[in-house]
PDB file of N, CA and C in Angstrom:
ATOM      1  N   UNK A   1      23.021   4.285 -13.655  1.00  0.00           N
ATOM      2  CA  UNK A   1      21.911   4.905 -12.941  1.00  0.00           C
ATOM      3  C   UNK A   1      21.520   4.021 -11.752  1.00  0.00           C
ATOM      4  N   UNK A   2      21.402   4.819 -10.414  1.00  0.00           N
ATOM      5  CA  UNK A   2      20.918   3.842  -9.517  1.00  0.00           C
ATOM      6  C   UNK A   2      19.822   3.477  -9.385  1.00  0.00           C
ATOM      7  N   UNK A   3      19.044   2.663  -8.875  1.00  0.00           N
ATOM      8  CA  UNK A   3      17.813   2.025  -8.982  1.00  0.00           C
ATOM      9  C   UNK A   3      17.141   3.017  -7.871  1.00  0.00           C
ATOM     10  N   UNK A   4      15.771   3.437  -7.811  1.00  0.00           N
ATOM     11  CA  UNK A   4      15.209   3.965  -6.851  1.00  0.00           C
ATOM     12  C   UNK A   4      14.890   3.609  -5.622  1.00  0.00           C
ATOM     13  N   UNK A   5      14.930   4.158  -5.023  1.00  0.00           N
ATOM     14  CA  UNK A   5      14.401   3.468  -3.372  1.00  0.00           C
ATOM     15  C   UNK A   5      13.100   3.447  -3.178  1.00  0.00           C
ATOM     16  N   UNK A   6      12.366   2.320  -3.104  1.00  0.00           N
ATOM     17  CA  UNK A   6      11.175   1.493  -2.953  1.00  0.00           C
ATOM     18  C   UNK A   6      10.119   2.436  -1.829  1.00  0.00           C
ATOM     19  N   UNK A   7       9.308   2.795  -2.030  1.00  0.00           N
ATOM     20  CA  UNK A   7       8.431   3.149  -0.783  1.00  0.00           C
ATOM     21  C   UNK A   7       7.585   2.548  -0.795  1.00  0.00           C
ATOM     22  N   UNK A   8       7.016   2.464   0.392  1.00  0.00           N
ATOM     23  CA  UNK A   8       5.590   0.998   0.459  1.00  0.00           C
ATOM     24  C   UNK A   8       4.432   2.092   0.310  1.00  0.00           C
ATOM     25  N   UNK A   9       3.885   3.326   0.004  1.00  0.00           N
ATOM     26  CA  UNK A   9       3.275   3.940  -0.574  1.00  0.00           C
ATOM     27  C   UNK A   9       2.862   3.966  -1.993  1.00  0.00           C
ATOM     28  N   UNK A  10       3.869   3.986  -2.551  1.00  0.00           N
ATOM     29  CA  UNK A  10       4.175   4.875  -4.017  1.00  0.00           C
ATOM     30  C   UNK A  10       5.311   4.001  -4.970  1.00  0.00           C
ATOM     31  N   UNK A  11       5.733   3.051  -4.435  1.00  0.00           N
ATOM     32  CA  UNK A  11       6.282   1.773  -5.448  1.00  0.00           C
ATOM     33  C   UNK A  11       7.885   2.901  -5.222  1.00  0.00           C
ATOM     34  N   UNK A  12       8.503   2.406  -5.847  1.00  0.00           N
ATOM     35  CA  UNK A  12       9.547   2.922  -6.348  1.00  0.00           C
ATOM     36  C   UNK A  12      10.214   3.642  -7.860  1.00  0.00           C
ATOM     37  N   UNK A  13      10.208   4.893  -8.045  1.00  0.00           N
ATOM     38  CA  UNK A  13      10.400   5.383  -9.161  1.00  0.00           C
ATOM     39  C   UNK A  13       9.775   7.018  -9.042  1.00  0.00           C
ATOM     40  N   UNK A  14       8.665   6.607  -8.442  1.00  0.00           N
ATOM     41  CA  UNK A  14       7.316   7.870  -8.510  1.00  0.00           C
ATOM     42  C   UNK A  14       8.351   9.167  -8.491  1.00  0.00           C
ATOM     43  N   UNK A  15       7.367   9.601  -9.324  1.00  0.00           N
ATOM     44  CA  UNK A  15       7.875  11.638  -9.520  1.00  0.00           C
ATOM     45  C   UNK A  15       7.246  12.177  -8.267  1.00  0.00           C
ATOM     46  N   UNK A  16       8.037  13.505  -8.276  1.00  0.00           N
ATOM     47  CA  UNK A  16       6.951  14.285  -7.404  1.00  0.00           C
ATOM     48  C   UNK A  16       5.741  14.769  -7.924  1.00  0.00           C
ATOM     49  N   UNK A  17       5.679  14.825  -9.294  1.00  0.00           N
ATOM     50  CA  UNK A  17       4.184  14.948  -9.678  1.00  0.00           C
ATOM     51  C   UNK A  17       2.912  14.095  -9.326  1.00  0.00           C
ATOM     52  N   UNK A  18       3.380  13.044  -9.750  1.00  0.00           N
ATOM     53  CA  UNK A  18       2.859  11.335  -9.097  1.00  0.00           C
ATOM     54  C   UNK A  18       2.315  11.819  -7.686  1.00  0.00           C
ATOM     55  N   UNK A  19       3.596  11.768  -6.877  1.00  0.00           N
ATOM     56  CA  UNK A  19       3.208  12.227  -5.188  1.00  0.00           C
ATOM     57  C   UNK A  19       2.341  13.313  -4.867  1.00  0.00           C
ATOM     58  N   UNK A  20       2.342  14.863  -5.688  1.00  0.00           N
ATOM     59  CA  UNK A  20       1.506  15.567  -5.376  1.00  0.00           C
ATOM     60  C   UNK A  20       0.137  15.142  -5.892  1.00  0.00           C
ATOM     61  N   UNK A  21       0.008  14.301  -7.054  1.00  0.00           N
ATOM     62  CA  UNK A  21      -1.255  14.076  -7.125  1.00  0.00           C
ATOM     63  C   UNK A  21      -1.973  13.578  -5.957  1.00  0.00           C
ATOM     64  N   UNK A  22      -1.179  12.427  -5.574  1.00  0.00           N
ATOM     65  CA  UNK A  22      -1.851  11.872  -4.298  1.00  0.00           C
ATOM     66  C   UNK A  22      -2.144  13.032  -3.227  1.00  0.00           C
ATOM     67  N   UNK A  23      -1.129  13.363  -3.095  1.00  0.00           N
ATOM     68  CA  UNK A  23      -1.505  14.338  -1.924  1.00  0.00           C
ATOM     69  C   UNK A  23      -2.693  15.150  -1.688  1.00  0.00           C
ATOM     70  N   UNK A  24      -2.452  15.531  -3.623  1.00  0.00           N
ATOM     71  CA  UNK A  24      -3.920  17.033  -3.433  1.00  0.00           C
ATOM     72  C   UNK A  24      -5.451  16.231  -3.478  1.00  0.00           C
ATOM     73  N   UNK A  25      -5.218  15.006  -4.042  1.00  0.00           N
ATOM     74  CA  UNK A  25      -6.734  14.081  -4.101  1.00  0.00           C
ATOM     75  C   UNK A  25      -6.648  14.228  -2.341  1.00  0.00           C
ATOM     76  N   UNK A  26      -6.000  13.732  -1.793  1.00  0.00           N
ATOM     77  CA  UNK A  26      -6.006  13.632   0.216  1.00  0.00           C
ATOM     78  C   UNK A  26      -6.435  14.917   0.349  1.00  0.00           C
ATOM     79  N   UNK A  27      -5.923  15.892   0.472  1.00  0.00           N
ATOM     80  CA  UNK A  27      -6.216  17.125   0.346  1.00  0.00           C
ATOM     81  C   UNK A  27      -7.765  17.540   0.070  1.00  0.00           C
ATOM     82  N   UNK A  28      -8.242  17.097  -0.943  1.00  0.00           N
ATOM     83  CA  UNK A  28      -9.302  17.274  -1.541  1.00  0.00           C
ATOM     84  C   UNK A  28     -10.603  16.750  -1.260  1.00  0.00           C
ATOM     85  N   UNK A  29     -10.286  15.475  -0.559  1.00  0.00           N
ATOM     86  CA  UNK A  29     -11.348  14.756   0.261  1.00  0.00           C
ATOM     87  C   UNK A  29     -10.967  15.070   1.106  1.00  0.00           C
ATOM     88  N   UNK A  30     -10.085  15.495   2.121  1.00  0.00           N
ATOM     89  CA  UNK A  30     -10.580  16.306   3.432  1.00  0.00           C
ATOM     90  C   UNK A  30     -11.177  17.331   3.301  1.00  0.00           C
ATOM     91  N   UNK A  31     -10.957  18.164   2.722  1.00  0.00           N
ATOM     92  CA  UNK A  31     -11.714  19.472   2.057  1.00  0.00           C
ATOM     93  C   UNK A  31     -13.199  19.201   2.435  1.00  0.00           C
ATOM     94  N   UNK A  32     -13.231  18.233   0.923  1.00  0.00           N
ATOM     95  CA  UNK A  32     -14.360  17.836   0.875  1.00  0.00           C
ATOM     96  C   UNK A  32     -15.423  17.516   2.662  1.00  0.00           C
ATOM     97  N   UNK A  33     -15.183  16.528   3.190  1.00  0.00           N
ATOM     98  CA  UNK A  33     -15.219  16.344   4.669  1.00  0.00           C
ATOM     99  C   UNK A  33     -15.879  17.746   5.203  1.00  0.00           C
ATOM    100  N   UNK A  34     -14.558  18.148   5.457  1.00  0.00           N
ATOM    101  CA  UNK A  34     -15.253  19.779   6.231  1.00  0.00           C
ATOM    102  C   UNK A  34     -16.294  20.088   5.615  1.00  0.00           C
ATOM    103  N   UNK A  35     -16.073  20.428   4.046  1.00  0.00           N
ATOM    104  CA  UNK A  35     -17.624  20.908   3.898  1.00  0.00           C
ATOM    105  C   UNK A  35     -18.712  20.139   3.670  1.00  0.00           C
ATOM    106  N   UNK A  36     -18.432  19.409   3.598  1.00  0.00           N
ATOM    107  CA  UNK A  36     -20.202  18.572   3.668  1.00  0.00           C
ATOM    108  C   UNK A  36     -20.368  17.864   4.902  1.00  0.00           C
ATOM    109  N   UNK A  37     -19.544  17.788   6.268  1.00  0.00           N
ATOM    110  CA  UNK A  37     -19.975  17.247   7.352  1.00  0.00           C
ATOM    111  C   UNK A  37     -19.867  18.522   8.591  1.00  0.00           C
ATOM    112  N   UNK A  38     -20.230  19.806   8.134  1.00  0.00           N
ATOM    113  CA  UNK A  38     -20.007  21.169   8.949  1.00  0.00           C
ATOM    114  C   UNK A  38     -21.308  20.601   9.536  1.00  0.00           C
ATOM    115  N   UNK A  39     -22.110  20.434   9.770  1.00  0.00           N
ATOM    116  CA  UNK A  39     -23.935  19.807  10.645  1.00  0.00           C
ATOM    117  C   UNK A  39     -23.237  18.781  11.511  1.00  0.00           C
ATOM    118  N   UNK A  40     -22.517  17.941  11.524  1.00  0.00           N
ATOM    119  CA  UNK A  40     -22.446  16.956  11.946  1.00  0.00           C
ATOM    120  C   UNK A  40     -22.615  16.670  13.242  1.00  0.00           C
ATOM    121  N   UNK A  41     -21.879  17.951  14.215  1.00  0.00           N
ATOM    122  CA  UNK A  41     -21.883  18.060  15.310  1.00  0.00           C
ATOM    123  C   UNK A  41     -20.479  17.152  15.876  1.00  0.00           C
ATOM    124  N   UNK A  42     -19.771  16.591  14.930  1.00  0.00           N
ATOM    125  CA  UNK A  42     -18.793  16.133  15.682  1.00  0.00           C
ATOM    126  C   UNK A  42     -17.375  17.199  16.527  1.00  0.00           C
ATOM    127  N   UNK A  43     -16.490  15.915  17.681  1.00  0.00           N
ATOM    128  CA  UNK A  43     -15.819  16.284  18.735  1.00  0.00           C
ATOM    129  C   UNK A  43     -14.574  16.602  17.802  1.00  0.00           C
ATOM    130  N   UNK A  44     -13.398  16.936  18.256  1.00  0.00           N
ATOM    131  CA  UNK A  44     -12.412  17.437  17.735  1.00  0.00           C
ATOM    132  C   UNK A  44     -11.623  15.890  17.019  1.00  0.00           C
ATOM    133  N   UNK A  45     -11.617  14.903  18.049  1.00  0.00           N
ATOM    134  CA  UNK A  45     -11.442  13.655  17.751  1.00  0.00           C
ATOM    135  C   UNK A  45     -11.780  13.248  16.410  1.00  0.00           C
ATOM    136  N   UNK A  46     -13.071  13.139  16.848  1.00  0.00           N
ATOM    137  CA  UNK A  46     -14.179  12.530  15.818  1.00  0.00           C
ATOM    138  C   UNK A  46     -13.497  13.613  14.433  1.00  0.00           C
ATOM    139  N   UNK A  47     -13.141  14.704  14.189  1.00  0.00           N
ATOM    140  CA  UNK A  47     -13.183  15.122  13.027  1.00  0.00           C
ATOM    141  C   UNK A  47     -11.311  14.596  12.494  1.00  0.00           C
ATOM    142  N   UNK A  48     -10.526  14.369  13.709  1.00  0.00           N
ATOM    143  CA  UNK A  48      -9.090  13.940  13.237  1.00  0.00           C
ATOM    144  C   UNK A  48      -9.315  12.424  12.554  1.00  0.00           C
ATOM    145  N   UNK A  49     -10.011  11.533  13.212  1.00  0.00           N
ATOM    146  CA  UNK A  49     -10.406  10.091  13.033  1.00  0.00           C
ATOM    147  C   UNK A  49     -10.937  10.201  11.496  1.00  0.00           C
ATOM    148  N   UNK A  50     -12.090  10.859  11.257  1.00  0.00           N
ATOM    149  CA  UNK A  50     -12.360  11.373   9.693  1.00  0.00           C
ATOM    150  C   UNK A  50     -11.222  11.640   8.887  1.00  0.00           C
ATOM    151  N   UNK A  51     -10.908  12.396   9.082  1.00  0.00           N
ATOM    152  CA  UNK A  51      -9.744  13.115   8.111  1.00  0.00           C
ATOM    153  C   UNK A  51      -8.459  12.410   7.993  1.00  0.00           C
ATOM    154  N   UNK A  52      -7.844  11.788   8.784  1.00  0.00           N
ATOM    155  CA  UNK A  52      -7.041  10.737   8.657  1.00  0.00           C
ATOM    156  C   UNK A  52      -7.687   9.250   7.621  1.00  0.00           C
ATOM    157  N   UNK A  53      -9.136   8.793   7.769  1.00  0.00           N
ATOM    158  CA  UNK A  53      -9.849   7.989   6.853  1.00  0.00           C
ATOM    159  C   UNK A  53      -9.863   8.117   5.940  1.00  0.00           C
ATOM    160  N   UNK A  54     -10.178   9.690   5.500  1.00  0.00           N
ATOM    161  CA  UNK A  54     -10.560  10.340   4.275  1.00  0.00           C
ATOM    162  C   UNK A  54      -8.967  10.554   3.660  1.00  0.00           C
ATOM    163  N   UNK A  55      -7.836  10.915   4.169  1.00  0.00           N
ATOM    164  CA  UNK A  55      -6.658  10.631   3.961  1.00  0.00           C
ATOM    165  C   UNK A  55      -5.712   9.438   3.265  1.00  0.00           C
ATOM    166  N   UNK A  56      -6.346   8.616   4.149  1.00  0.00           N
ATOM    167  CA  UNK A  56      -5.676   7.298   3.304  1.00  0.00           C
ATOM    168  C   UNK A  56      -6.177   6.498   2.490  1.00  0.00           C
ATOM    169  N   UNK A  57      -7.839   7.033   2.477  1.00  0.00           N
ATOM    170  CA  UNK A  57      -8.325   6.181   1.539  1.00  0.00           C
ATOM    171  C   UNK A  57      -8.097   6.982  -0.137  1.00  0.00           C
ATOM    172  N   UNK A  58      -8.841   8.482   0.069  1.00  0.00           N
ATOM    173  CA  UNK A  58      -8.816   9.383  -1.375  1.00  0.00           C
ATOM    174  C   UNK A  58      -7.180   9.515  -1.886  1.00  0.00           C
ATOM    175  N   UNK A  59      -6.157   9.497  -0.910  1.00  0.00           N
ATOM    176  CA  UNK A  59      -4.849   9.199  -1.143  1.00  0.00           C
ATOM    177  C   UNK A  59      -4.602   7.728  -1.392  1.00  0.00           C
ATOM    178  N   UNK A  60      -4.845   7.260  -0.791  1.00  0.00           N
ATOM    179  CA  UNK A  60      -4.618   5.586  -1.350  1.00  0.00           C
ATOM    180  C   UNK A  60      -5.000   5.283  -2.613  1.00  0.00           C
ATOM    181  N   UNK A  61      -6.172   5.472  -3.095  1.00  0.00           N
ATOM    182  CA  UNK A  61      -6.879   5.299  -4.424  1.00  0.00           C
ATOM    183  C   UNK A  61      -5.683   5.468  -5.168  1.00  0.00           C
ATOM    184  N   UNK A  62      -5.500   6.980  -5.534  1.00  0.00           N
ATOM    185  CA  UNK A  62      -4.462   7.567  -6.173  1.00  0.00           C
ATOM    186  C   UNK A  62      -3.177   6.812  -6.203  1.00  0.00           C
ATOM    187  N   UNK A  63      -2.281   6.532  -5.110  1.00  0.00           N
ATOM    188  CA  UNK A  63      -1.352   6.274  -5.005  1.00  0.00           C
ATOM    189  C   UNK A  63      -1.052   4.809  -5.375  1.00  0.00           C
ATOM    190  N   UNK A  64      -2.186   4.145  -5.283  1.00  0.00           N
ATOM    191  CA  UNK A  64      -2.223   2.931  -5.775  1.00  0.00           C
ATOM    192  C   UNK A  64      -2.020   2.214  -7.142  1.00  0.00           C
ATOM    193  N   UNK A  65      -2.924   3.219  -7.925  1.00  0.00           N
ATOM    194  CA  UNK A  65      -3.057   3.541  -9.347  1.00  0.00           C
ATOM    195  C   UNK A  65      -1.958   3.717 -10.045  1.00  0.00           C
ATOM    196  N   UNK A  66      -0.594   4.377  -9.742  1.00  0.00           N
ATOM    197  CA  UNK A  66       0.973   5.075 -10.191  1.00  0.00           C
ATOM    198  C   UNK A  66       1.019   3.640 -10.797  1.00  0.00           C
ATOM    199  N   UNK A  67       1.614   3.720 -11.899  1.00  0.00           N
ATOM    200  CA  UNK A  67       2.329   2.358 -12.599  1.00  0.00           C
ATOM    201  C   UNK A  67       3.203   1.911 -11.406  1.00  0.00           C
ATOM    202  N   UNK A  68       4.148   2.911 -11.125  1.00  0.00           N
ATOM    203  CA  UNK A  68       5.120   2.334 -10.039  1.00  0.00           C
ATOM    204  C   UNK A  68       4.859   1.713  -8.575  1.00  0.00           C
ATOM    205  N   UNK A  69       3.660   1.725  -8.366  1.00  0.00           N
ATOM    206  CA  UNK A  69       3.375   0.956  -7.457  1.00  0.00           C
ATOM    207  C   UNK A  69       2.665  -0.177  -8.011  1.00  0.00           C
ATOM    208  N   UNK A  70       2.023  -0.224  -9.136  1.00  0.00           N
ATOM    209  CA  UNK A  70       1.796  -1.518  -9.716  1.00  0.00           C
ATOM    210  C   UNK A  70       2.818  -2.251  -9.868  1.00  0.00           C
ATOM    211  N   UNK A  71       3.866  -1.878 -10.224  1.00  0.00           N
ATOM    212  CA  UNK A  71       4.931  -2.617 -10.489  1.00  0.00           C
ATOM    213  C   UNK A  71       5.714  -3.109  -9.290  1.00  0.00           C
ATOM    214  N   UNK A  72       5.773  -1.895  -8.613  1.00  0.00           N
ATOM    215  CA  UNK A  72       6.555  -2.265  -7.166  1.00  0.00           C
ATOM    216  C   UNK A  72       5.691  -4.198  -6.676  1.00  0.00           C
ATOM    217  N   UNK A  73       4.207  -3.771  -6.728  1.00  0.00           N
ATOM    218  CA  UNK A  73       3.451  -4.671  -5.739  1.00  0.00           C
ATOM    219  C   UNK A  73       3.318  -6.073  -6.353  1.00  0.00           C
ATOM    220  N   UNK A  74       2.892  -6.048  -7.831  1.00  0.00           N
ATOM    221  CA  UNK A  74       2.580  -6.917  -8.954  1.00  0.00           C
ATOM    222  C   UNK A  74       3.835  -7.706  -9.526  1.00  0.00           C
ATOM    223  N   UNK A  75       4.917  -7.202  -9.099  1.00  0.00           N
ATOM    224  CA  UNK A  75       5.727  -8.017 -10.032  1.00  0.00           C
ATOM    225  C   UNK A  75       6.019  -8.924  -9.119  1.00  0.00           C
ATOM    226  N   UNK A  76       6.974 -10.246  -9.816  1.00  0.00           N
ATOM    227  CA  UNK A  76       7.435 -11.501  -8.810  1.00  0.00           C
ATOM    228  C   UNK A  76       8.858 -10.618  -7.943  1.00  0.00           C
ATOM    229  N   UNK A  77       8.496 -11.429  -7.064  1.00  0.00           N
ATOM    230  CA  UNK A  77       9.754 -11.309  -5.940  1.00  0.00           C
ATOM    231  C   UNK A  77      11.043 -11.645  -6.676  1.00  0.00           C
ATOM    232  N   UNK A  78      11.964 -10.807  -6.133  1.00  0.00           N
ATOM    233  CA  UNK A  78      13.313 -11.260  -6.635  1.00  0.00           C
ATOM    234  C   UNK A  78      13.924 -12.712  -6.340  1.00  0.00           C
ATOM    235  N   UNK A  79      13.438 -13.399  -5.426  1.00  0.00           N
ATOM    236  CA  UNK A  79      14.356 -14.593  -4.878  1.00  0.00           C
ATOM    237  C   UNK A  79      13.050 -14.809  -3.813  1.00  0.00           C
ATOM    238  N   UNK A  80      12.644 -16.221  -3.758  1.00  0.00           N
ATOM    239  CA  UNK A  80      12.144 -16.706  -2.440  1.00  0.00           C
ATOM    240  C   UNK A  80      13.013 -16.556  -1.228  1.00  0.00           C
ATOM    241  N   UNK A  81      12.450 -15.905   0.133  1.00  0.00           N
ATOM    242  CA  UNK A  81      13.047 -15.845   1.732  1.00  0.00           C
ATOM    243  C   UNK A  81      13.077 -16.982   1.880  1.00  0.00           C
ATOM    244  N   UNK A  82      13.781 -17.448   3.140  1.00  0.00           N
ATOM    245  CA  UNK A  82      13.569 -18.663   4.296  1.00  0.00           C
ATOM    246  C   UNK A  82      12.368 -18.726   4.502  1.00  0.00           C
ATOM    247  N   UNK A  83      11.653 -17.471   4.695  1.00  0.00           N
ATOM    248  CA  UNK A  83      10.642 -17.473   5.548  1.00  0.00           C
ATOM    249  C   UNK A  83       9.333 -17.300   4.621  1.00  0.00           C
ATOM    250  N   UNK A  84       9.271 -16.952   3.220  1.00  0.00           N
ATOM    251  CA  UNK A  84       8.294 -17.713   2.468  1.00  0.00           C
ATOM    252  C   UNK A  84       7.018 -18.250   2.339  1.00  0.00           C
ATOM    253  N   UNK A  85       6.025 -18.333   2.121  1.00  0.00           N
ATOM    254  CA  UNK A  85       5.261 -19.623   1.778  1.00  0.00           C
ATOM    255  C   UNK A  85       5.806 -20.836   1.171  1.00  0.00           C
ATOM    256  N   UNK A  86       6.307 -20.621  -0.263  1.00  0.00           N
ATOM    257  CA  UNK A  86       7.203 -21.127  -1.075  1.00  0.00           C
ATOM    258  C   UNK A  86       7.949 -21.930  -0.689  1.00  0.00           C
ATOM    259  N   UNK A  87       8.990 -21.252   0.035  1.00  0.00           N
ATOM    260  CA  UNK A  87       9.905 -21.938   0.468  1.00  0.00           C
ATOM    261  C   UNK A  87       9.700 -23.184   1.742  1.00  0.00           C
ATOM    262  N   UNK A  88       8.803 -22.463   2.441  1.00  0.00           N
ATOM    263  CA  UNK A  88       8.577 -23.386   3.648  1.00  0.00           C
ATOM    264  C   UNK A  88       7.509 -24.659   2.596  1.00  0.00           C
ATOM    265  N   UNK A  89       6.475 -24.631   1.889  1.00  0.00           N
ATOM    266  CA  UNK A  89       5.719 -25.232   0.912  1.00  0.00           C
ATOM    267  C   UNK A  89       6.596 -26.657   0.510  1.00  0.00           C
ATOM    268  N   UNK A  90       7.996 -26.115  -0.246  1.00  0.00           N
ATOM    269  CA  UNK A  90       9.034 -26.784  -0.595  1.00  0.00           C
ATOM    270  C   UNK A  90       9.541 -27.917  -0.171  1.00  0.00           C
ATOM    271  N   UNK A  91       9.964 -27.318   1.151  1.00  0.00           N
ATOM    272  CA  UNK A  91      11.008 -27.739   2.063  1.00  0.00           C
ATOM    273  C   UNK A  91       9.940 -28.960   2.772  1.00  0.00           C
ATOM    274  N   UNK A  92       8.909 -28.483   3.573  1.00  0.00           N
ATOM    275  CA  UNK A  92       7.495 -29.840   3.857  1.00  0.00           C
ATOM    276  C   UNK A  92       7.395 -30.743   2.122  1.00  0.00           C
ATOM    277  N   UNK A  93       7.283 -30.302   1.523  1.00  0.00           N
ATOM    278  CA  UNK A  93       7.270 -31.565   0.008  1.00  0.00           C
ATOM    279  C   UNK A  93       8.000 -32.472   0.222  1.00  0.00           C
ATOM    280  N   UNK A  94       9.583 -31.740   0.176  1.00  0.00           N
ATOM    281  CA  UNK A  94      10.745 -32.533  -0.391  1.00  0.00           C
ATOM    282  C   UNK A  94      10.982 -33.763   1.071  1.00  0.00           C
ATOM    283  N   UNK A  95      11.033 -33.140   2.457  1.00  0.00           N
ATOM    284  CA  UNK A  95      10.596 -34.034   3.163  1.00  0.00           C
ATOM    285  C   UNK A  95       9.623 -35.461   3.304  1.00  0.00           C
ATOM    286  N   UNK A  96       8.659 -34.827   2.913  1.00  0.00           N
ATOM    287  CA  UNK A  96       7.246 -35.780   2.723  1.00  0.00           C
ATOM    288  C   UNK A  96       7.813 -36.843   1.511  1.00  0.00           C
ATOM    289  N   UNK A  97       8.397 -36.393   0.754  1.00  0.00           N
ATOM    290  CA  UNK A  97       8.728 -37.319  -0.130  1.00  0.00           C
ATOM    291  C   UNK A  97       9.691 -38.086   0.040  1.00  0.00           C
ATOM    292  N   UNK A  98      10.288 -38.064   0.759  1.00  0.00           N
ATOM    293  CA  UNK A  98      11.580 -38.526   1.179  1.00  0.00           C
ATOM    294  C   UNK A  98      11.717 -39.468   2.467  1.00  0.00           C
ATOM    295  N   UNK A  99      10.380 -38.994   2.514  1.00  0.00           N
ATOM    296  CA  UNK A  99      10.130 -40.063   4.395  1.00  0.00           C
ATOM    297  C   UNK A  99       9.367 -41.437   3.778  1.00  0.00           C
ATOM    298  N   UNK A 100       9.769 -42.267   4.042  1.00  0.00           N
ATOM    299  CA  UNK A 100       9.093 -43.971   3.787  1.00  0.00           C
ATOM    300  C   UNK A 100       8.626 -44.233   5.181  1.00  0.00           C
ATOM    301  N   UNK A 101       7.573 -43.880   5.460  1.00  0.00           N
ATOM    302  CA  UNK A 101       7.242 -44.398   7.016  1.00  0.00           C
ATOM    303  C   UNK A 101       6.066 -45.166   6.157  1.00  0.00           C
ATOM    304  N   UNK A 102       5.238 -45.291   5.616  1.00  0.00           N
ATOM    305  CA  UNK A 102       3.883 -45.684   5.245  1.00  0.00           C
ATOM    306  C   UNK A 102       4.111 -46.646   3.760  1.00  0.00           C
TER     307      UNK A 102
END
């Protein structure tokens, strides 16, 4: 079985059930939006700027929550990069220790 392909959304694994949840919560707080900010008086802007907010946040919640993005985000890295904390952390130690200037 091949391993899933990772999305920086939704971790890697997620169903489409998983995904529509997110979606219809997004869905649902924009909804929401329109109807309880119809007074508002806002510009066409002003209501895309909302709804994109209300988008990634009531979708984010959700999408965050999926085991598979817990797992995607929470687990250890496969291998320290070059580019690292870790590694760079390391590499200044093993130096420092190794220098007799003092």
């Amino acid at each position: 079985m091949e391993a899933a392909k990772p999305s920086w959304a939704f971790g890697a694994g997620a169903t489409r059930a998983e995904k529509g949840l997110a979606y219809a919560v997004s869905l649902f707080g924009i909804c929401a939006l329109v109807v309880g900010g119809h007074g508002l008086g806002w510009t066409w802007w002003q209501w895309l700027i909302g709804a994109l907010l209300v988008h990634d946040l009531a979708g984010g919640v959700v999408a965050s929550g999926l085991d598979t993005a817990k797992l995607f985000y929470h687990s250890p890295s496969p291998s320290p990069t070059p580019c690292s904390p870790a590694s760079s952390t390391t590499r200044w130690a093993s130096r420092r220790s190794t220098s007799s200037r003092f």
